[in-house]
N, C-alpha and C. Protein backbone atom coordinates (compact mmCIF):
# COMPACT_ATOMS: atom_id res chain seq x y z
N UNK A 1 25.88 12.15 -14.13
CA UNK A 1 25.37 12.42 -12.80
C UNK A 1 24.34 11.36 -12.38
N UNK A 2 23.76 10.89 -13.02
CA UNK A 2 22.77 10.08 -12.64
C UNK A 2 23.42 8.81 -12.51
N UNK A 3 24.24 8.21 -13.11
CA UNK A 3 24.88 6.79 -12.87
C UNK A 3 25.29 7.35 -10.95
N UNK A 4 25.85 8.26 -10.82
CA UNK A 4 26.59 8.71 -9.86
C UNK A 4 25.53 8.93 -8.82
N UNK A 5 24.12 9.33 -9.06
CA UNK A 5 23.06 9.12 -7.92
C UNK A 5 22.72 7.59 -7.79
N UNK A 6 22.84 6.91 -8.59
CA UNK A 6 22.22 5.76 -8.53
C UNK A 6 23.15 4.98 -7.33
N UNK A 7 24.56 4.88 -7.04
CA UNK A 7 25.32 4.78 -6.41
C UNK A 7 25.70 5.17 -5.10
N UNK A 8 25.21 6.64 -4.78
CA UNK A 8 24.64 7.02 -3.53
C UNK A 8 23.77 6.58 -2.58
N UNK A 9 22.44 6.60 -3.56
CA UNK A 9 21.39 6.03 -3.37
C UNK A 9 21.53 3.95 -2.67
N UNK A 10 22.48 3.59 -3.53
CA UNK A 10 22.47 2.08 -2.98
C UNK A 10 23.31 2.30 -1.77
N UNK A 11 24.17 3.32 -1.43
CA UNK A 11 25.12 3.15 -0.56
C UNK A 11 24.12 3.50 0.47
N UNK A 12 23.23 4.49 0.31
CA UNK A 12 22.54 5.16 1.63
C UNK A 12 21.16 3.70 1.81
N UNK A 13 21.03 3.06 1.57
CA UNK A 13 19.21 2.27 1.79
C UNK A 13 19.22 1.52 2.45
N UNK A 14 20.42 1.44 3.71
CA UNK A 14 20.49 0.61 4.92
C UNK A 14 19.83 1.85 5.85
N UNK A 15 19.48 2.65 5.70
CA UNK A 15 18.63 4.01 6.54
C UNK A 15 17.60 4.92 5.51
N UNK A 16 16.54 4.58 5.95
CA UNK A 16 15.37 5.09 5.25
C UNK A 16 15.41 7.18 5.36
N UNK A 17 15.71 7.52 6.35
CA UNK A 17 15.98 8.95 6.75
C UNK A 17 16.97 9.43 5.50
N UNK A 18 18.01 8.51 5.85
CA UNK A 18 19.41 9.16 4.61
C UNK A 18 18.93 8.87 3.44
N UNK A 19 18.33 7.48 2.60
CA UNK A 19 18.04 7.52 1.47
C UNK A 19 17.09 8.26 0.96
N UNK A 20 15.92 8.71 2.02
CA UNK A 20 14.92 10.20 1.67
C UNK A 20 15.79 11.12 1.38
N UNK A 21 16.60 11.50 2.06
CA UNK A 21 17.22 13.08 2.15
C UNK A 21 18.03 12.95 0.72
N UNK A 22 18.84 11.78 0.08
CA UNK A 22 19.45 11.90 -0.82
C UNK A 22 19.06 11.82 -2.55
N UNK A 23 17.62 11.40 -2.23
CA UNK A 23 16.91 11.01 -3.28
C UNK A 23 16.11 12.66 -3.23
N UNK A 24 15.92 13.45 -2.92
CA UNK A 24 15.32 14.73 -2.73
C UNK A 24 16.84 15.66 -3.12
N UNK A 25 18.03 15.25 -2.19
CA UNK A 25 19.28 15.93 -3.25
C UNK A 25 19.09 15.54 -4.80
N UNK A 26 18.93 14.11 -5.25
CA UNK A 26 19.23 13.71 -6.28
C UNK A 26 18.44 14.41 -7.54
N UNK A 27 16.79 14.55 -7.35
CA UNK A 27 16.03 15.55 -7.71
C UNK A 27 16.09 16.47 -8.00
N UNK A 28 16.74 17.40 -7.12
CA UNK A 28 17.08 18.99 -7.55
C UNK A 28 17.86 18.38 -8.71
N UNK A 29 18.74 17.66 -8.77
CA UNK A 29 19.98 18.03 -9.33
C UNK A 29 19.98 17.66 -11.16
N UNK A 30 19.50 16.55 -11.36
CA UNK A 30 19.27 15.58 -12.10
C UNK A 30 17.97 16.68 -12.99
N UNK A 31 18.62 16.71 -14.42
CA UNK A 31 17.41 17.31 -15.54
C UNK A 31 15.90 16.16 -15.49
N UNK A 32 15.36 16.81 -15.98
CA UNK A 32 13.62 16.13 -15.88
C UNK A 32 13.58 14.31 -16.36
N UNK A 33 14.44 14.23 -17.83
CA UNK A 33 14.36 13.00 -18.08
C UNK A 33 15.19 11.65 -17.32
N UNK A 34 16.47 13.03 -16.74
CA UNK A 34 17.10 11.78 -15.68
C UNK A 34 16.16 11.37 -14.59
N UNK A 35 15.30 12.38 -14.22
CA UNK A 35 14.58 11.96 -12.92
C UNK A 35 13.48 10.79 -13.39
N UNK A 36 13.11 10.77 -14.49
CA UNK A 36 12.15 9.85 -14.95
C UNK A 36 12.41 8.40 -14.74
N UNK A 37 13.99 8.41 -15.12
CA UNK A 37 14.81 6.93 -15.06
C UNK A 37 14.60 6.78 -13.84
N UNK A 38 15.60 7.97 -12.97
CA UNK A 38 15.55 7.53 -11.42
C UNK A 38 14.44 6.96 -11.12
N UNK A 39 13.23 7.45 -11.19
CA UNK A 39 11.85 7.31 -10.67
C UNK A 39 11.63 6.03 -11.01
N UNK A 40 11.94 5.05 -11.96
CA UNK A 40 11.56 4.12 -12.34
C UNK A 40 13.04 2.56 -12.18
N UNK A 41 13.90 3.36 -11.57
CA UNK A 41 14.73 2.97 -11.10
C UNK A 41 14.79 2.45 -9.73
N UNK A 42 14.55 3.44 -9.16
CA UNK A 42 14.03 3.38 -7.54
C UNK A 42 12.94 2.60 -7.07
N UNK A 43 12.00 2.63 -8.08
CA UNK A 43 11.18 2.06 -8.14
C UNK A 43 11.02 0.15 -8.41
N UNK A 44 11.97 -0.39 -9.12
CA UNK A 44 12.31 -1.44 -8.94
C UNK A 44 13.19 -1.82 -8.19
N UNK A 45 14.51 -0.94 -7.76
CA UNK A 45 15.65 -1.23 -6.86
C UNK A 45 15.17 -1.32 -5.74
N UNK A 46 14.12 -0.72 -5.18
CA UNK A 46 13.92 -0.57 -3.61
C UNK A 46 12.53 -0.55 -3.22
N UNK A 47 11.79 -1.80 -3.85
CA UNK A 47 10.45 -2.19 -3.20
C UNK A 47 10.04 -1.70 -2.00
N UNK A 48 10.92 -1.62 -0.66
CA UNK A 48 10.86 -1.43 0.36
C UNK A 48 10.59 -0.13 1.13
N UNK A 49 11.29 0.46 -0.27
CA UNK A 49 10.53 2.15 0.06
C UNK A 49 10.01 2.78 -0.87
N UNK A 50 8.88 2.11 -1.42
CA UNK A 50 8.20 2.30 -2.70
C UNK A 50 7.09 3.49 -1.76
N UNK A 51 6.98 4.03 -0.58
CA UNK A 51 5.91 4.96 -0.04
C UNK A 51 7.02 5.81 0.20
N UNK A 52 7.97 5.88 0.39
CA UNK A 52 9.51 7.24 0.55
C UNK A 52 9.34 7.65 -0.82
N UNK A 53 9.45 6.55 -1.83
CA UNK A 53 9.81 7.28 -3.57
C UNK A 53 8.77 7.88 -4.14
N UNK A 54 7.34 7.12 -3.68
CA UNK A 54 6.42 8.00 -4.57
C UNK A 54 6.48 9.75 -3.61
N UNK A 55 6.09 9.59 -2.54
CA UNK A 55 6.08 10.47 -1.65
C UNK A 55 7.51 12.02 -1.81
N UNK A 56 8.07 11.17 -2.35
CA UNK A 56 8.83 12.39 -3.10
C UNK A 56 9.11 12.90 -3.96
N UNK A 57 8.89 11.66 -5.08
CA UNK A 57 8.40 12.53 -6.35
C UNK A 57 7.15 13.13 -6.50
N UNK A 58 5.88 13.06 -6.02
CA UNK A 58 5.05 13.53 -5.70
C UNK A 58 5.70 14.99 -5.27
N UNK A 59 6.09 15.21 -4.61
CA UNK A 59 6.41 16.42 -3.68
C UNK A 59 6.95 17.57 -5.07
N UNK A 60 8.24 16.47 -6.09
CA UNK A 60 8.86 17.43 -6.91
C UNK A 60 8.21 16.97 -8.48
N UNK A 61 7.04 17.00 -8.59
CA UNK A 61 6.72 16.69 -9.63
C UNK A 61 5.96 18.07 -10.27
């Protein structure tokens, strides 16, 4: 599942709205240590919305 968010996630980050909303799906879904990767995933993949990623893991932390 998580290879499979990671893939979403690149498809959606031409729109900051959709890649919020899918990275907050991805969360629920994804056990604690997948979210860790994500988090640190996202976190290098997408400099650009490094205030969307903290801002939502914040939210589900």
């Amino acid at each position: 599942m998580f290879e499979y968010t990671k893939q979403i996630l690149q498809k959606v980050s031409f729109d900051r709205n959709l890649f919020r909303k899918e990275l907050i799906k991805a969360i629920r879904i994804l056990k604690k240590e997948e979210r860790l990767m994500l988090k640190a995933w996202c976190v290098s993949s997408f400099a650009a919305y490094s205030d969307v990623i903290v801002d939502v893991f914040r939210k589900f932390s």
